[in-house]
Protein backbone atom coordinates (compact mmCIF):
# COMPACT_ATOMS: atom_id res chain seq x y z
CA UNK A 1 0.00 0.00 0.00
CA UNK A 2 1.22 3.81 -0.91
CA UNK A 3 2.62 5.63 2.15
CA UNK A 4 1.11 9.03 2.58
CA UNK A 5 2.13 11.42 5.02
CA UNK A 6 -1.41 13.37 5.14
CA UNK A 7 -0.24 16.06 7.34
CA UNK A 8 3.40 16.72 4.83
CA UNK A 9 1.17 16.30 1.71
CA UNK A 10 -1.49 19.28 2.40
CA UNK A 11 0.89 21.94 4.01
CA UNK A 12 2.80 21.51 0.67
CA UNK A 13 0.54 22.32 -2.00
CA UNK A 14 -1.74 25.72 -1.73
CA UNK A 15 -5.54 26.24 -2.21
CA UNK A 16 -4.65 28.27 -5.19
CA UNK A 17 -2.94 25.87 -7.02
CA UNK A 18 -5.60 23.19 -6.43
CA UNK A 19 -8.01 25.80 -7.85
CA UNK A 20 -6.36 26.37 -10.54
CA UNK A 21 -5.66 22.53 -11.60
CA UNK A 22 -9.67 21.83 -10.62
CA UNK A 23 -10.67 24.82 -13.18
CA UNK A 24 -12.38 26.37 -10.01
CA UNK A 25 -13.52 29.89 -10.32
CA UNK A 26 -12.38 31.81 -7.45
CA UNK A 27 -11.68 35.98 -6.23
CA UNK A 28 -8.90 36.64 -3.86
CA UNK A 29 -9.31 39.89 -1.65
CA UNK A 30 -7.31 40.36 1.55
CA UNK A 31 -5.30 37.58 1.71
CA UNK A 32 -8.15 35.59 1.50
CA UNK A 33 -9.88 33.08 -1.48
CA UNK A 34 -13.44 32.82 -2.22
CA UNK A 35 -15.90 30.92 -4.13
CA UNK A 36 -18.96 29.34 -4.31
CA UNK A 37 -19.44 27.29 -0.86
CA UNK A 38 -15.80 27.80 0.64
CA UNK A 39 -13.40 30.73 1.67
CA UNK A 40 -9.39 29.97 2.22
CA UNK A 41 -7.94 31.56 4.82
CA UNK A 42 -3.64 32.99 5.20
CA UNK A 43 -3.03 29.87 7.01
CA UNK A 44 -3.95 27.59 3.97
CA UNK A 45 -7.67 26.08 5.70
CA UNK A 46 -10.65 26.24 4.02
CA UNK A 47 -14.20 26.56 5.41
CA UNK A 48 -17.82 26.34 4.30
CA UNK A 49 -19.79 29.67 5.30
CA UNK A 50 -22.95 27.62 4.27
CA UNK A 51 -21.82 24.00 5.69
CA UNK A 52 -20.01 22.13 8.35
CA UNK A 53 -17.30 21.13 5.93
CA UNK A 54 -13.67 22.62 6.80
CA UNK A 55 -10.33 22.11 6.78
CA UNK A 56 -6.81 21.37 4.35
CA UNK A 57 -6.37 20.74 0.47
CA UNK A 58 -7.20 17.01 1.53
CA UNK A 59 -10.15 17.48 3.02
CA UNK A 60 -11.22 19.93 0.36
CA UNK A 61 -11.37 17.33 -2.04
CA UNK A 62 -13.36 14.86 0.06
CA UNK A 63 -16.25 17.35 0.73
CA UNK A 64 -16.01 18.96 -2.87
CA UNK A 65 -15.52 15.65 -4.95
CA UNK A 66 -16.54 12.99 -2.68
CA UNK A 67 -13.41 11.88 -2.57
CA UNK A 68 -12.14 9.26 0.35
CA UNK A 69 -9.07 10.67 2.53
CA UNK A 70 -6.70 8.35 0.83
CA UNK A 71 -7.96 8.67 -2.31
CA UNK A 72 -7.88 12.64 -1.86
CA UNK A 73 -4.28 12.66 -0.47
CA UNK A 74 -2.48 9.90 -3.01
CA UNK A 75 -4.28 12.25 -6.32
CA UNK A 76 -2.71 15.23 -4.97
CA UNK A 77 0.49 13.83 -4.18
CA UNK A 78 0.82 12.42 -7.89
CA UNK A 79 -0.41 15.55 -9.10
CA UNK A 80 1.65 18.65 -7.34
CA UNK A 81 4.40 16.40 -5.33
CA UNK A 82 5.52 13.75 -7.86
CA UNK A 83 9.52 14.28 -8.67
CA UNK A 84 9.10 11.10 -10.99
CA UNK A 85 9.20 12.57 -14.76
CA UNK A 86 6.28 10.65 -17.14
CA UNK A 87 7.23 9.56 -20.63
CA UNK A 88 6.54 12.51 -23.19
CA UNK A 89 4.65 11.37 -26.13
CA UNK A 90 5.93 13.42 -29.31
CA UNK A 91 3.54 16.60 -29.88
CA UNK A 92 0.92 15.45 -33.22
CA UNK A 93 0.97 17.47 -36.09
CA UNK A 94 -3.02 18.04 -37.59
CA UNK A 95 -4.60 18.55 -40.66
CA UNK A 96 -6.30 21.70 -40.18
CA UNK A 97 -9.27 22.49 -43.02
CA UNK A 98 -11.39 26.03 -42.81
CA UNK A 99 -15.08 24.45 -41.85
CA UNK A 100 -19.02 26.13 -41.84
CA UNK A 101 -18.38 25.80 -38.17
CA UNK A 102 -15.50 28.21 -38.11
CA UNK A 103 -17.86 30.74 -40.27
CA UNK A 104 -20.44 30.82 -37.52
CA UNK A 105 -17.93 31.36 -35.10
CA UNK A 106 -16.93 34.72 -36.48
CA UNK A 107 -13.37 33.06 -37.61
CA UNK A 108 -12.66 34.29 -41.16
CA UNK A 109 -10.53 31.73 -43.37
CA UNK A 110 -7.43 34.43 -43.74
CA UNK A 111 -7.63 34.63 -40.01
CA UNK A 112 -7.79 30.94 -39.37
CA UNK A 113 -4.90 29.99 -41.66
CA UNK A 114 -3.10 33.05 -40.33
CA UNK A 115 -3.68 31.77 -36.64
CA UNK A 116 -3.50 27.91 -37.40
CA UNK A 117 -7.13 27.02 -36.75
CA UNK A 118 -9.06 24.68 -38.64
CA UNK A 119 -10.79 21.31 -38.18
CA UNK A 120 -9.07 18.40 -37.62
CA UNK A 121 -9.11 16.13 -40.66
CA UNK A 122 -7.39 12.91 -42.06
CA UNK A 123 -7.36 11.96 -37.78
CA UNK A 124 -8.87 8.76 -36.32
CA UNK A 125 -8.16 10.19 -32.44
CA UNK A 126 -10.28 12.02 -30.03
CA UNK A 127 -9.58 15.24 -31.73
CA UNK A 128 -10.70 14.05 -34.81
CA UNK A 129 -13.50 16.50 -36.68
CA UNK A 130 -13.06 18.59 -34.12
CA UNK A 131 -11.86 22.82 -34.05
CA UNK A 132 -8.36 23.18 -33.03
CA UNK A 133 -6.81 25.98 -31.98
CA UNK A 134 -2.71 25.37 -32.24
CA UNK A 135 -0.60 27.17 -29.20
CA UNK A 136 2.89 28.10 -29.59
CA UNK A 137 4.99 29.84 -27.05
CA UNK A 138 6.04 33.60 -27.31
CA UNK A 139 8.46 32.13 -29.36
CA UNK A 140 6.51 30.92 -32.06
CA UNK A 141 7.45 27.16 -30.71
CA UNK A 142 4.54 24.70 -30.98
CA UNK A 143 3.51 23.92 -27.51
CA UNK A 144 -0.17 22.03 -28.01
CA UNK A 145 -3.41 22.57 -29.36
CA UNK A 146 -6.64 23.72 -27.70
CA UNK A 147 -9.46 21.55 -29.16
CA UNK A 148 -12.91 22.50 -29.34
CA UNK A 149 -16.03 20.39 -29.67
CA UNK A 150 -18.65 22.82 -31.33
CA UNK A 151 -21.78 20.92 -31.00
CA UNK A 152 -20.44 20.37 -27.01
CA UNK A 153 -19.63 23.46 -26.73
CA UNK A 154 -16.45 22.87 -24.81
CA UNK A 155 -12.65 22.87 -24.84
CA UNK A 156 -10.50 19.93 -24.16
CA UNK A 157 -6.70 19.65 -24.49
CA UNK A 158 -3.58 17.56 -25.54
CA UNK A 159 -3.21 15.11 -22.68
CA UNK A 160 0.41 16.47 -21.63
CA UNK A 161 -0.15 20.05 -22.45
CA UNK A 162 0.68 22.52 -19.74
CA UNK A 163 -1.27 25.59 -18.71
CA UNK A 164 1.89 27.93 -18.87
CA UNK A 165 1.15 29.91 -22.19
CA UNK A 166 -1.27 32.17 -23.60
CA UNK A 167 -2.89 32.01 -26.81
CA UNK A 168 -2.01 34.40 -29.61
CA UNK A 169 0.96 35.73 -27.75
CA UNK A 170 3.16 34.72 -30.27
CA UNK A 171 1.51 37.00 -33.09
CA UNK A 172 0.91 39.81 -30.46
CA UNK A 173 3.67 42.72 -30.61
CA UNK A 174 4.51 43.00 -26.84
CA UNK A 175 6.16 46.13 -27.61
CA UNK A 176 3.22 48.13 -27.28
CA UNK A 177 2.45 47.01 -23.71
CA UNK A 178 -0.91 46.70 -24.53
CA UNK A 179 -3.24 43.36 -24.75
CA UNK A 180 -6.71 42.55 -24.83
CA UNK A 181 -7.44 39.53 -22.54
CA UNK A 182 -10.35 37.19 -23.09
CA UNK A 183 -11.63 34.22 -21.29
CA UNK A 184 -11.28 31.41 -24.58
CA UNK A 185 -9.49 30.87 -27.50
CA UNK A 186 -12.93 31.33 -29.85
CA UNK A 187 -13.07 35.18 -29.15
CA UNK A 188 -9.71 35.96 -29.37
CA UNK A 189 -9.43 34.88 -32.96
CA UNK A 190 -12.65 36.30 -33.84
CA UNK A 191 -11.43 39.70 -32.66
CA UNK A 192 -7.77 39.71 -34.11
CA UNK A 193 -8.67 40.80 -37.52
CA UNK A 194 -9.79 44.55 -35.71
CA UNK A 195 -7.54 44.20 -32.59
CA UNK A 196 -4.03 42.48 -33.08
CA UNK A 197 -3.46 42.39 -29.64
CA UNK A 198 -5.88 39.76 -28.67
CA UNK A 199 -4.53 36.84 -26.55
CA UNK A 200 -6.58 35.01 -24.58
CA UNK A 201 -6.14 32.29 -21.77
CA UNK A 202 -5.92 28.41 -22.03
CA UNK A 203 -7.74 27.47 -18.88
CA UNK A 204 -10.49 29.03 -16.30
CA UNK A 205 -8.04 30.60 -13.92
CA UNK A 206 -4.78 32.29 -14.65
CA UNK A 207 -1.81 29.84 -13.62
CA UNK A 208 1.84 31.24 -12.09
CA UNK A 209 3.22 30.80 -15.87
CA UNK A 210 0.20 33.38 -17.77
CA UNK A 211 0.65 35.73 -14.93
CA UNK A 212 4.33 36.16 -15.75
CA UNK A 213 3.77 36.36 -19.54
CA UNK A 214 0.97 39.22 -18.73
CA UNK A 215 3.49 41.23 -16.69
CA UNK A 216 5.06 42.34 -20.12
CA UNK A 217 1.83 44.65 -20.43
CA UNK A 218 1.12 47.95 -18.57
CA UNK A 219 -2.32 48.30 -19.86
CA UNK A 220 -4.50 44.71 -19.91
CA UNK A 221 -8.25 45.12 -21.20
CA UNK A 222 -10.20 41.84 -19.55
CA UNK A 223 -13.15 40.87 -22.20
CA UNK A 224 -14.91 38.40 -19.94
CA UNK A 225 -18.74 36.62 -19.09
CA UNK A 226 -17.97 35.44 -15.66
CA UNK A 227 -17.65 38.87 -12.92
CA UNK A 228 -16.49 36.74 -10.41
CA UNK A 229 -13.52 35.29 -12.65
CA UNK A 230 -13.26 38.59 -13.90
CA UNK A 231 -13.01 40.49 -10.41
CA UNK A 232 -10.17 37.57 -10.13
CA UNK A 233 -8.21 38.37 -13.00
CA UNK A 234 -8.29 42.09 -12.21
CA UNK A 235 -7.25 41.53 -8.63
CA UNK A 236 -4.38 39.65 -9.62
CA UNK A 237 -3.24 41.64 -12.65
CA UNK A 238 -3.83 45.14 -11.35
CA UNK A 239 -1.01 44.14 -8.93
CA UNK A 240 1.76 44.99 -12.36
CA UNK A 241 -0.46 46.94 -15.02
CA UNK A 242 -3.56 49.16 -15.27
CA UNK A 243 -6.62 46.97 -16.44
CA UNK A 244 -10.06 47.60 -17.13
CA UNK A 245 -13.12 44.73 -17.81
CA UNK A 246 -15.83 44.85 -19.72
CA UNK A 247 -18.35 41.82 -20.74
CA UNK A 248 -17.78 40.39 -23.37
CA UNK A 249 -21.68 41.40 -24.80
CA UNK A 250 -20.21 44.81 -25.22
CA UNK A 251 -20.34 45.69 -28.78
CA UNK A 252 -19.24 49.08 -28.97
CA UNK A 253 -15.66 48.71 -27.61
CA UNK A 254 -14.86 51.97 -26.83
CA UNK A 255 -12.90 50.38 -23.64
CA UNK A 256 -10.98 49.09 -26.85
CA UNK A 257 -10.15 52.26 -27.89
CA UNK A 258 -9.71 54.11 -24.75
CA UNK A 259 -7.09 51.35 -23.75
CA UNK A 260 -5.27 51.53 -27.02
CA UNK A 261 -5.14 55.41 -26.88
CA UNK A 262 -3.85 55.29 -23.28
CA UNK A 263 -1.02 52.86 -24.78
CA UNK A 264 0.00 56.07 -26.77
CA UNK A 265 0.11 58.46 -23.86
């Protein structure tokens, strides 16, 4: 049977990581984290304002995903405390087509060959017939794909893809310290035709990696449909650059062009 040292495992990984890794909207005020049904104190406990739950990153998991203790504590240990490096498959390479799909998503064909997006053709896997979105790191290196399952409606990702890029950065010119933010992939690229500074993230919450990327901006315009993720992100970000939010319904974007103009100034 695994050894776990309970007590060693939760005071080593932080409620904000497990947030993050759960996709587990959250707003952070005062040293403090909150969302729905639990608020995380300085000292790394948890408790229900509504319930009788309470308690570490372990027990977290056993009230939130009815979990067992064991269970709880070996998933967290593979996940945040393994030093054991897993075999790296090599990154695929997909056949991306332009699709109808694409069209009613507001991508134009110049913008999705421009930005690699198409459906996934000639491909017998899970991502096959799906959208994908390719990533590449500031570098222009390819890092992974975000996939999208239109009639779903959701994203899913390569299976050893990490969370430490953003999307679009790589065609973004970070000299102008200026970058609209949105919540998915979808609206960035439908915006990038009239804004060329539209990135957007690759996961819920913003991870350690995307906040360091976003620190190369002064001024960061948050296009979002969540205001409690969107009260997060400008917590967090207002901490290295001036940022404004808007919803992402707004179809007037003069916060566009007030934030561009103030890049000028």
């Amino acid at each position: 049977m695994e050894f776990l040292d309970f007590k060693a495992i939760a005071e080593a990984v932080k409620f904000e990581d497990l947030l993050n890794i759960l996709n587990i909207p959250f707003t952070q005020a005062n040293g403090e984290l909150k969302g729905d049904g639990f608020i995380v104190t300085s000292k790394n406990r948890y408790t229900n304002p509504t319930g009788k739950d309470y308690g570490n990153v372990i027990n977290f998991l056993v009230n939130k995903k009815g979990m067992t203790p064991r269970d709880a504590a070996s998933w967290i240990k593979k996940t945040f405390l393994s030093e054991q490096p897993k075999p790296q498959r090599p990154l695929p390479t997909y056949k991306l087509a332009y699709c109808k799909e694409l069209e009613e998503l507001g991508i134009t064909e110049e913008v999705a060959k421009q930005l690699e997006i198409g459906k996934v053709v000639e491909h017998k896997g899970k991502s096959a017939g799906k959208i994908a979105f390719r990533i590449r790191s500031i570098d222009g290196t390819p890092v992974g794909y975000c996939i999208y399952d239109p009639k779903k409606k959701e994203y899913f990702y390569y299976s050893q893809y990490k969370h430490d890029h953003l999307y679009n950065l790589n065609n973004v010119d970070t000299k102008g310290n200026v970058a609209v933010l949105f919540e998915d992939p979808i609206n960035a690229a439908r915006h990038h035709s009239f804004f060329p500074v539209c990135i957007s993230l690759t996961v819920g919450n913003l991870t350690s990696a995307q906040t360091n990327l976003l620190r190369r901006f002064d001024h960061i315009l948050i296009v979002h449909h969540d205001e409690k993720r969107s009260q997060y992100l400008v917590n967090k970000l207002s901490q290295f650059a001036f940022v404004m939010a808007t919803k992402g319904e707004d179809k007037d974007f003069q916060h566009f062009a007030s934030l561009l103009a103030m890049s000028k100034n």
